[in-house]
C-alpha atoms as a PDB file:
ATOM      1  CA  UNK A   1       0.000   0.000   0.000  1.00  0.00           C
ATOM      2  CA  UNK A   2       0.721   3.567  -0.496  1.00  0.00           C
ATOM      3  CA  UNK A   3       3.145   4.894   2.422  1.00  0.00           C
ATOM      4  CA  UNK A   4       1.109   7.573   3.747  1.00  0.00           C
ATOM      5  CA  UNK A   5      -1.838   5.335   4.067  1.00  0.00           C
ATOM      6  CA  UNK A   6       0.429   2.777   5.609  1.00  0.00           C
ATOM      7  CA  UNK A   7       1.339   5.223   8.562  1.00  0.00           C
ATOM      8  CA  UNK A   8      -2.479   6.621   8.472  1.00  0.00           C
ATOM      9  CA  UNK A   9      -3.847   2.878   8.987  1.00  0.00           C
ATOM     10  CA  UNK A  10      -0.883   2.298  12.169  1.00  0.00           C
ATOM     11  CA  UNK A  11      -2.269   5.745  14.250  1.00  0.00           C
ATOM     12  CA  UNK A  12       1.026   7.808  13.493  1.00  0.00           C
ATOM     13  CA  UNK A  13      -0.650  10.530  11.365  1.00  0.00           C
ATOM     14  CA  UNK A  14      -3.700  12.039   8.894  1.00  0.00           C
ATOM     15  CA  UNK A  15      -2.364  10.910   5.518  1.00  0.00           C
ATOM     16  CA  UNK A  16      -2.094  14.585   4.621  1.00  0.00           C
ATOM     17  CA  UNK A  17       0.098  15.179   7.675  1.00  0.00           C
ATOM     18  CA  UNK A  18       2.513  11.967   6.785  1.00  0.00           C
ATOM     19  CA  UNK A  19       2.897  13.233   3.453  1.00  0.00           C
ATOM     20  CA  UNK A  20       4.523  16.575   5.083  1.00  0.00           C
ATOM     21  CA  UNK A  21       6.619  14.365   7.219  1.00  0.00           C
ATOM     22  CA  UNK A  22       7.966  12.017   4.098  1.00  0.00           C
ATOM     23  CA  UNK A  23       9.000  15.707   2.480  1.00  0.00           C
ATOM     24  CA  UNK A  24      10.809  17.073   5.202  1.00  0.00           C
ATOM     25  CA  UNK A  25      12.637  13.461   5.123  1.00  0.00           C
ATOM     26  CA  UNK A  26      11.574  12.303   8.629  1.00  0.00           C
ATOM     27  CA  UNK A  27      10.451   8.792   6.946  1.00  0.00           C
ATOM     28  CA  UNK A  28      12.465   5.888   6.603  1.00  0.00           C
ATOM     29  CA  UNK A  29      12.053   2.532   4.916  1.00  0.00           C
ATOM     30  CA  UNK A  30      14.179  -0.525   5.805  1.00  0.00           C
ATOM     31  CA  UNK A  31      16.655   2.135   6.180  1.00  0.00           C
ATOM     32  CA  UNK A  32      16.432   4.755   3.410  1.00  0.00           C
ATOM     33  CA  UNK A  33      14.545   7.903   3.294  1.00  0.00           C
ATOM     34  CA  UNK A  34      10.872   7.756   2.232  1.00  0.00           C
ATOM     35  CA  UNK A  35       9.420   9.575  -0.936  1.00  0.00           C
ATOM     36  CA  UNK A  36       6.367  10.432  -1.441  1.00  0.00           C
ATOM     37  CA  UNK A  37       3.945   7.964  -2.996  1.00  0.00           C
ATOM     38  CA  UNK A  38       6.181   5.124  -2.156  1.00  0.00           C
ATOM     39  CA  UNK A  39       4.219   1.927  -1.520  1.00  0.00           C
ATOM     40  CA  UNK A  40       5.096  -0.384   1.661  1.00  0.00           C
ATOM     41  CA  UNK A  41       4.584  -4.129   2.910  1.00  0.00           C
ATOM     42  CA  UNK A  42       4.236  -5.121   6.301  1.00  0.00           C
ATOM     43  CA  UNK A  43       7.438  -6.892   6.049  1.00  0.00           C
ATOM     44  CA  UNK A  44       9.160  -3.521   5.702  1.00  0.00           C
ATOM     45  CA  UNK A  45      10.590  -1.708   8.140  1.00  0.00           C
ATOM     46  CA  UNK A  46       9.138   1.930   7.961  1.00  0.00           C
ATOM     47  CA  UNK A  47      10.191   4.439  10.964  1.00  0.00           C
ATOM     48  CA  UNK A  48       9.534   8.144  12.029  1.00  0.00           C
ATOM     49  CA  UNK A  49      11.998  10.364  12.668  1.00  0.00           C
ATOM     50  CA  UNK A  50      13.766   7.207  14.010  1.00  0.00           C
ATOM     51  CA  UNK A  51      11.357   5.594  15.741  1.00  0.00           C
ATOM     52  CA  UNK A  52       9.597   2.393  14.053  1.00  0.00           C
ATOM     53  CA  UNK A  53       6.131   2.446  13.860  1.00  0.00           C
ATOM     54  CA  UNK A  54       4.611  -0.520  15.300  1.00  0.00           C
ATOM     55  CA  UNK A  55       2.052  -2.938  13.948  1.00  0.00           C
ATOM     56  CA  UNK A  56      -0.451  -3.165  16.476  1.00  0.00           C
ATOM     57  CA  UNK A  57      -1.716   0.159  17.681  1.00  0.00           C
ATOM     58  CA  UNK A  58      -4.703   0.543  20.157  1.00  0.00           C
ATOM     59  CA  UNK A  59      -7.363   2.792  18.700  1.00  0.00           C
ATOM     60  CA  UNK A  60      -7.565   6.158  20.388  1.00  0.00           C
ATOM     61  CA  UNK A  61     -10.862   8.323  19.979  1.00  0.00           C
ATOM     62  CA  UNK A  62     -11.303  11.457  21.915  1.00  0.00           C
ATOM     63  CA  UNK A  63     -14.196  14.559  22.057  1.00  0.00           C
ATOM     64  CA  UNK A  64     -12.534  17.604  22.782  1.00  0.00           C
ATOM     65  CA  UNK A  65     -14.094  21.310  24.030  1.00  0.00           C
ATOM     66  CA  UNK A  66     -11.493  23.599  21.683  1.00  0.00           C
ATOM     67  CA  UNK A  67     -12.435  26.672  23.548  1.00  0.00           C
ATOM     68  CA  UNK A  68     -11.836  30.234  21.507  1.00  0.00           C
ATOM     69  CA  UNK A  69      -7.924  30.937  20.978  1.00  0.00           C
ATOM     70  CA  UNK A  70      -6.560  27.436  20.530  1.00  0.00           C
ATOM     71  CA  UNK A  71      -5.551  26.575  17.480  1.00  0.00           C
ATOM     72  CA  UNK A  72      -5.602  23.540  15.689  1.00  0.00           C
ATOM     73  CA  UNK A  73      -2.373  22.622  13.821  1.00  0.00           C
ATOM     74  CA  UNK A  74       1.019  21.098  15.170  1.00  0.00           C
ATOM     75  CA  UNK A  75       3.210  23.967  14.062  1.00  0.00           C
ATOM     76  CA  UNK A  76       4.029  25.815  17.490  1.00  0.00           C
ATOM     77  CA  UNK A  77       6.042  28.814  15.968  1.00  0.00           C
ATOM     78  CA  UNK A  78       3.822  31.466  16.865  1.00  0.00           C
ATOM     79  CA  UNK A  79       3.457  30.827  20.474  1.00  0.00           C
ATOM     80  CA  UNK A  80      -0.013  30.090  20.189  1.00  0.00           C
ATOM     81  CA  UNK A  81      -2.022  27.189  22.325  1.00  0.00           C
ATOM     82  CA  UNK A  82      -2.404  24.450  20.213  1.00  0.00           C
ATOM     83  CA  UNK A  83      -5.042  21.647  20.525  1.00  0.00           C
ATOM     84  CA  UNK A  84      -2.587  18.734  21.097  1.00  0.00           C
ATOM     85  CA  UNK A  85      -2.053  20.438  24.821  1.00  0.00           C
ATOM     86  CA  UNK A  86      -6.026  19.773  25.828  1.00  0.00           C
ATOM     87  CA  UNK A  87      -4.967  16.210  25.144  1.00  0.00           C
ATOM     88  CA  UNK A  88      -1.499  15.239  26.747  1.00  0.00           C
ATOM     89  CA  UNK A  89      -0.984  11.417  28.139  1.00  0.00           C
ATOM     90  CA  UNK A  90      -3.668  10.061  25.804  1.00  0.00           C
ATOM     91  CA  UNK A  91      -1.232   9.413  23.407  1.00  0.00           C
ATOM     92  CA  UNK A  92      -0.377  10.328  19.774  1.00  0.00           C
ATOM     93  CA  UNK A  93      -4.065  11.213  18.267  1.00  0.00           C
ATOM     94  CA  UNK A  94      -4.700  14.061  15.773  1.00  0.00           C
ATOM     95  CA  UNK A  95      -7.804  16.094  14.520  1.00  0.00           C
ATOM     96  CA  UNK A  96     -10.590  15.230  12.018  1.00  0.00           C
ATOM     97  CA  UNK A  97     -10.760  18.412  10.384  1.00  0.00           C
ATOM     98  CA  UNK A  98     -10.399  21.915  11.973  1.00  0.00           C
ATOM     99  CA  UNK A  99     -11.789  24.830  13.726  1.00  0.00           C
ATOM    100  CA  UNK A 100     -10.541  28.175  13.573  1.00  0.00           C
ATOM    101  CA  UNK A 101      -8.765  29.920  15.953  1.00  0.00           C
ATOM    102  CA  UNK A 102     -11.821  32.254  17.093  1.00  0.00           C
ATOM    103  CA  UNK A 103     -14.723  29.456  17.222  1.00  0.00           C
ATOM    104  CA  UNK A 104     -15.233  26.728  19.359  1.00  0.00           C
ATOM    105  CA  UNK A 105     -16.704  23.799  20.386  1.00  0.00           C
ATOM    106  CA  UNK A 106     -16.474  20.007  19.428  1.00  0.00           C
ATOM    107  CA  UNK A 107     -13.403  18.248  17.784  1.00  0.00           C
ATOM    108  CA  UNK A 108     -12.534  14.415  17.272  1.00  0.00           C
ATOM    109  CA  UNK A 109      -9.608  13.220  17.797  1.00  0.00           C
ATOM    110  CA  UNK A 110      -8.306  10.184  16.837  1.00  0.00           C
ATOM    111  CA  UNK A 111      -5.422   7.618  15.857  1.00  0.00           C
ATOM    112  CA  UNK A 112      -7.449   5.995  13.449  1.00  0.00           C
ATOM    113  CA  UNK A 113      -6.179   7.958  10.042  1.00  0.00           C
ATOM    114  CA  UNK A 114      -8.793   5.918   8.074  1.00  0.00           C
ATOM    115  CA  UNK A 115     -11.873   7.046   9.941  1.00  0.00           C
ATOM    116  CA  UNK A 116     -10.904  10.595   9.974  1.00  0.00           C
ATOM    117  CA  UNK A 117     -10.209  10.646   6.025  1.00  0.00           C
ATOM    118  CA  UNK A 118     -13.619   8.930   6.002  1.00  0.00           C
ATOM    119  CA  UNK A 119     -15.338  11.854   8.112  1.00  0.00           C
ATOM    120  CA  UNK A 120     -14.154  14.698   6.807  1.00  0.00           C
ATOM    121  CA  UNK A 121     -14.937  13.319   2.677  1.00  0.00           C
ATOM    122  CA  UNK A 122     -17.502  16.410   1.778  1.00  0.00           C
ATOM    123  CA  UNK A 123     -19.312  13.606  -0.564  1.00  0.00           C
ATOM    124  CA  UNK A 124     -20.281  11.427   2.089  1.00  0.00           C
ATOM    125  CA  UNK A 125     -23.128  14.167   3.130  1.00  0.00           C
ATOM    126  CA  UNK A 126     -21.468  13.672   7.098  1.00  0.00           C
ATOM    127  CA  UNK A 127     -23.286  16.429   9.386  1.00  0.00           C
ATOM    128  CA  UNK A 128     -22.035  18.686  11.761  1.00  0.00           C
ATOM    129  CA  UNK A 129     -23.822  20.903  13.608  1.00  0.00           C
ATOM    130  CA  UNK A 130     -23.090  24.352  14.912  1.00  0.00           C
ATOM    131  CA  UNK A 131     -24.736  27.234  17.029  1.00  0.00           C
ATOM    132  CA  UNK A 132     -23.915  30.889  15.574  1.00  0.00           C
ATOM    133  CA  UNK A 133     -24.492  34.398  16.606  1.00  0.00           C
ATOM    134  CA  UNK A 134     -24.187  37.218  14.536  1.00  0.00           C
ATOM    135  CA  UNK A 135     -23.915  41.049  14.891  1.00  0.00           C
ATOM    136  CA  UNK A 136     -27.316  42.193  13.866  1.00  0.00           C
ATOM    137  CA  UNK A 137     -31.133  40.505  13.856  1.00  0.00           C
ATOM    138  CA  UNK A 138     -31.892  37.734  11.319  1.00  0.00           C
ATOM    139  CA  UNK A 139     -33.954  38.402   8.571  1.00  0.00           C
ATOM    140  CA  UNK A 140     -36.596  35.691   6.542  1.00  0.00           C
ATOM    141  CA  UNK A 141     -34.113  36.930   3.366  1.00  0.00           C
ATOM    142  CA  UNK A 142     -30.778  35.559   5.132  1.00  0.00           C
ATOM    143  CA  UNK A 143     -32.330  32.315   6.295  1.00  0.00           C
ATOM    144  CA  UNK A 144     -33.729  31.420   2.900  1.00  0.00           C
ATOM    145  CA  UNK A 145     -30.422  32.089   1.463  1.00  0.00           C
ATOM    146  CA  UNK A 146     -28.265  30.156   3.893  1.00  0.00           C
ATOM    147  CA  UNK A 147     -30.420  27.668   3.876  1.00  0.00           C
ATOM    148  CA  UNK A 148     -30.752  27.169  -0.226  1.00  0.00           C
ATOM    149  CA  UNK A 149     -26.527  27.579  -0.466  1.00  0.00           C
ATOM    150  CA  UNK A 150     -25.050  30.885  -1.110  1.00  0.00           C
ATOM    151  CA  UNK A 151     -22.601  31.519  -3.360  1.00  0.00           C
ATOM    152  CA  UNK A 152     -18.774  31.949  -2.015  1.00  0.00           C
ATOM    153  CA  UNK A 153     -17.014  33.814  -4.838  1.00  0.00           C
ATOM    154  CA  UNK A 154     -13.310  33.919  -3.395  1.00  0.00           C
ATOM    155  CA  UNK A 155     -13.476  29.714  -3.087  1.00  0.00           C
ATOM    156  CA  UNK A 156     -15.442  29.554  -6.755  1.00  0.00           C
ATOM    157  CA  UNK A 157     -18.247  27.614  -4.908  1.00  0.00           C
ATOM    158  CA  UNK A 158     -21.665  27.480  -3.922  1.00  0.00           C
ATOM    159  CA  UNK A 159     -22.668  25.805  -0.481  1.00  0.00           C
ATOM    160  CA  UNK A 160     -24.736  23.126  -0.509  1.00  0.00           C
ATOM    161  CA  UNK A 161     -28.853  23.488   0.793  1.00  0.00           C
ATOM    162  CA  UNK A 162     -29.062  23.210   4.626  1.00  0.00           C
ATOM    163  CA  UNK A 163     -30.493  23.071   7.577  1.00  0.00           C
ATOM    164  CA  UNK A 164     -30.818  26.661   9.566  1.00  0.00           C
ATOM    165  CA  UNK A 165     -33.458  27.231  12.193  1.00  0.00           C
ATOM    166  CA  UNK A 166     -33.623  30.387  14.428  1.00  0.00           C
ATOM    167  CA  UNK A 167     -33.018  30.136  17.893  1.00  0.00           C
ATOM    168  CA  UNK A 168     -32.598  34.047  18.643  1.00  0.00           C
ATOM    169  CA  UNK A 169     -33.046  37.235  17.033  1.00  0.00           C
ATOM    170  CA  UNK A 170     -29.887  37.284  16.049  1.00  0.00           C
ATOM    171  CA  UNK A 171     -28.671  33.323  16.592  1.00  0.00           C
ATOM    172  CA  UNK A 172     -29.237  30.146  14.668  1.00  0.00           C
ATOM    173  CA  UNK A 173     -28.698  26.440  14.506  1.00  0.00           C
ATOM    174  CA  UNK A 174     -27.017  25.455  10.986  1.00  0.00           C
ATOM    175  CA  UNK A 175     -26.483  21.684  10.155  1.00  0.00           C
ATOM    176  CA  UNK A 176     -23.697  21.600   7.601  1.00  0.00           C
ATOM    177  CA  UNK A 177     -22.609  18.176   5.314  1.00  0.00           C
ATOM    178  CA  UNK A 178     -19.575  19.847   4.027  1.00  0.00           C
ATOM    179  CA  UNK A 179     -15.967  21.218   5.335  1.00  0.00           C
ATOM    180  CA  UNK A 180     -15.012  24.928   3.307  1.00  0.00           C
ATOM    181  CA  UNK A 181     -12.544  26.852   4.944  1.00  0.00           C
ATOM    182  CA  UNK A 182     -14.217  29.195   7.256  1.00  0.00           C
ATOM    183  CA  UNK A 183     -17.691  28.542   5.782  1.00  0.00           C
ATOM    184  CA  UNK A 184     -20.407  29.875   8.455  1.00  0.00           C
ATOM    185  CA  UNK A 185     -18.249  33.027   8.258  1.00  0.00           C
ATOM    186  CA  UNK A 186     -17.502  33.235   4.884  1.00  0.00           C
ATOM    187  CA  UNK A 187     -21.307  32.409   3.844  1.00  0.00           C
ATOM    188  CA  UNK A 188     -22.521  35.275   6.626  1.00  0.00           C
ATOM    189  CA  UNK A 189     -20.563  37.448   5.480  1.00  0.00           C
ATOM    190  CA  UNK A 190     -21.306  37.349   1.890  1.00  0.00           C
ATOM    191  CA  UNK A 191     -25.069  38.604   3.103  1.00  0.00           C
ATOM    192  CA  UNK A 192     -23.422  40.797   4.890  1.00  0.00           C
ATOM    193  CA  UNK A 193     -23.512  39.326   8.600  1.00  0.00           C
ATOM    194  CA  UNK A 194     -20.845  38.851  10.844  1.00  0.00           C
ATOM    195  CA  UNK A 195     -20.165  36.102  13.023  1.00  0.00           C
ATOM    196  CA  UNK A 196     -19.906  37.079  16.684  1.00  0.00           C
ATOM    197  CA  UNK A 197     -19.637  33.891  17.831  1.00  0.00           C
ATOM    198  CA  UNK A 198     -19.844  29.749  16.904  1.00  0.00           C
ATOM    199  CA  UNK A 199     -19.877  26.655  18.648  1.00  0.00           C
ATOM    200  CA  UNK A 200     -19.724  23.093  16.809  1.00  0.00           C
ATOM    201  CA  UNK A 201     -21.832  21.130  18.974  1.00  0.00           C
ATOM    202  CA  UNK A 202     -21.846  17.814  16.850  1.00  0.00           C
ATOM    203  CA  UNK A 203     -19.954  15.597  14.481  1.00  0.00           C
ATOM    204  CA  UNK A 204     -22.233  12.630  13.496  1.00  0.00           C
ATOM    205  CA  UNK A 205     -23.523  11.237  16.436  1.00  0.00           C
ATOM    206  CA  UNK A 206     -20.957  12.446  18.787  1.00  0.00           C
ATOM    207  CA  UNK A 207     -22.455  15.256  20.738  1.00  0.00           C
ATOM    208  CA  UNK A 208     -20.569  18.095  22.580  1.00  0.00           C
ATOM    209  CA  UNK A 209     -23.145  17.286  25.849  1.00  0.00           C
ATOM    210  CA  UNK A 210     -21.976  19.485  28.957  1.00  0.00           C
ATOM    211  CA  UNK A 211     -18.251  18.738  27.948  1.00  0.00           C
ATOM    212  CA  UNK A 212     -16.192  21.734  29.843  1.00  0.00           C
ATOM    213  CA  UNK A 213     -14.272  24.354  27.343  1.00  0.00           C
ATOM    214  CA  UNK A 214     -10.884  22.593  27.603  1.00  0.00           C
ATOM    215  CA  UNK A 215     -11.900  19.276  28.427  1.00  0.00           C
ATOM    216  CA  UNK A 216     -11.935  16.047  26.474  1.00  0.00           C
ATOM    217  CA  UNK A 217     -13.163  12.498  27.160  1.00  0.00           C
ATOM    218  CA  UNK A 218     -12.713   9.043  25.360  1.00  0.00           C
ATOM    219  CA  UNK A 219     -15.748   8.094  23.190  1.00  0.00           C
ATOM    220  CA  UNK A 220     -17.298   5.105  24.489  1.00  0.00           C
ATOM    221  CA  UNK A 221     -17.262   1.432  22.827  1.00  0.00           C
ATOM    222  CA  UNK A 222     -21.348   2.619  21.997  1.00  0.00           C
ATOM    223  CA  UNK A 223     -20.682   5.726  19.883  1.00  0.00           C
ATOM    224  CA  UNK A 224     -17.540   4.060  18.189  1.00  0.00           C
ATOM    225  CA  UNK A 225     -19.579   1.523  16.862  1.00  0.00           C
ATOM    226  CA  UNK A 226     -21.881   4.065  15.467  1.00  0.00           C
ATOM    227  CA  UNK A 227     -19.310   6.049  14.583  1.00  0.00           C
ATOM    228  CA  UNK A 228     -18.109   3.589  12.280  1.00  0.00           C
ATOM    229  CA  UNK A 229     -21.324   1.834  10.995  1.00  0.00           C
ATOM    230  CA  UNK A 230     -22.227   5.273   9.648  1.00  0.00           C
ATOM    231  CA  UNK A 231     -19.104   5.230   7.898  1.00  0.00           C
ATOM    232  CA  UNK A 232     -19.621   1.871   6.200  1.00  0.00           C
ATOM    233  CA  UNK A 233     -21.045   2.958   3.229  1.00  0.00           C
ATOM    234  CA  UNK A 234     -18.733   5.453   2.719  1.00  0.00           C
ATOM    235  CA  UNK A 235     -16.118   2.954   3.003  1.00  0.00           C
ATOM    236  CA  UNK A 236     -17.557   0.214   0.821  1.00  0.00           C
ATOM    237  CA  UNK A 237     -17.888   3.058  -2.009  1.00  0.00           C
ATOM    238  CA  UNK A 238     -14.175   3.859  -1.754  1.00  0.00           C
ATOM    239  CA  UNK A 239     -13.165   0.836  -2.599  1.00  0.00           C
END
């Protein structure tokens, strides 16, 4: 199999992330550097920045509160909090998908490379839900238009229909089954809103619950299960 899939199926890395790693040279097989899009047995020897990964790895999945000002990324030059601190002694896991700096809420973590390239697929129609406030009252116009999809000009795309109801005057629920950079913003924005704050309070069937800003627990055997029969499909079509 292809090397970055080979290191995404043993827990060391998204295959995005072990592609970075095989550029900057911190890959080895049987004792030579790595190159991207080099394919692997299990009867080679493949380390990471000298350390060989292993062939049995016990699955890690963990819900995590990002509260606003972490960041999610593993590049620490900037000084900035990064999500992999919230988690420390649970071992090597790393995010499905991202939230930005100033929003919060609900993240997955996991060592499971495979289910997170499953999740965050925009065309398997995942949801994840999010509570947003914005800086002025909601009009029947702006819900009708975030709810049909609303064109994003700087990405060249058009957000898919969704579900929006109203919880405030100027707050809403939004159920979204796709990943754009920045997208509540971007799409609020564009009709001339501004976020003023957003929570993700679901990824599938994981729920954010009472979970403290900061905090993280381990999913239980229950909603990994589900977790992963939802995912099935996806799966089965990949192949």
């Amino acid at each position: 199999m292809r090397l970055n899939k080979y290191l995404s199926g043993h827990g060391v890395c998204s295959r995005r992330e072990a592609d970075r790693l095989i550029a900057e040279g911190r890959v080895s097989v049987n004792g030579a550097t790595a190159s991207i899009g080099q394919t692997v047995t299990d009867e080679d020897v493949v380390e990471v920045s000298g350390r060989r990964v292993q062939e049995e790895v016990r699955e890690i999945f963990l819900a995590v509160n990002k509260p606003r000002g972490v960041v999610v990324t593993t590049d620490r030059r900037f000084g900035d909090r990064v999500l992999e601190d919230l988690v420390s002694g649970t071992g090597r896991v790393f995010a499905v998908g991202r939230l930005d700096k100033e929003s919060e809420g609900l993240i997955l973590m996991t060592n499971n490379g495979d289910v997170s390239n499953l999740i965050q697929k925009a065309r398997s129609f995942h949801e994840k839900e999010y509570e947003v406030s914005v800086n002025r009252a909601l009009t029947p116009e702006f819900l009708k238009s975030m709810r049909s999809g609303v064109r994003l000009e700087e990405l060249g795309r058009t957000t898919r229909p969704c579900s929006v109801r109203q919880t405030g005057p100027a707050s809403f629920n939004i159920i979204l089954t796709e990943g754009m950079n920045r997208q509540i913003r971007r799409m609020c924005m564009t009709l001339g809103y501004e976020v003023t704050s957003l929570k993700r309070i679901r990824v599938m069937n994981i729920l954010l619950g009472d979970l403290q800003a900061g905090s993280f627990r381990r999913l239980t055997e229950d909603e990994i299960r589900e977790l992963k029969a939802q995912l099935r499909p996806c799966s089965e079509r990949m192949k």
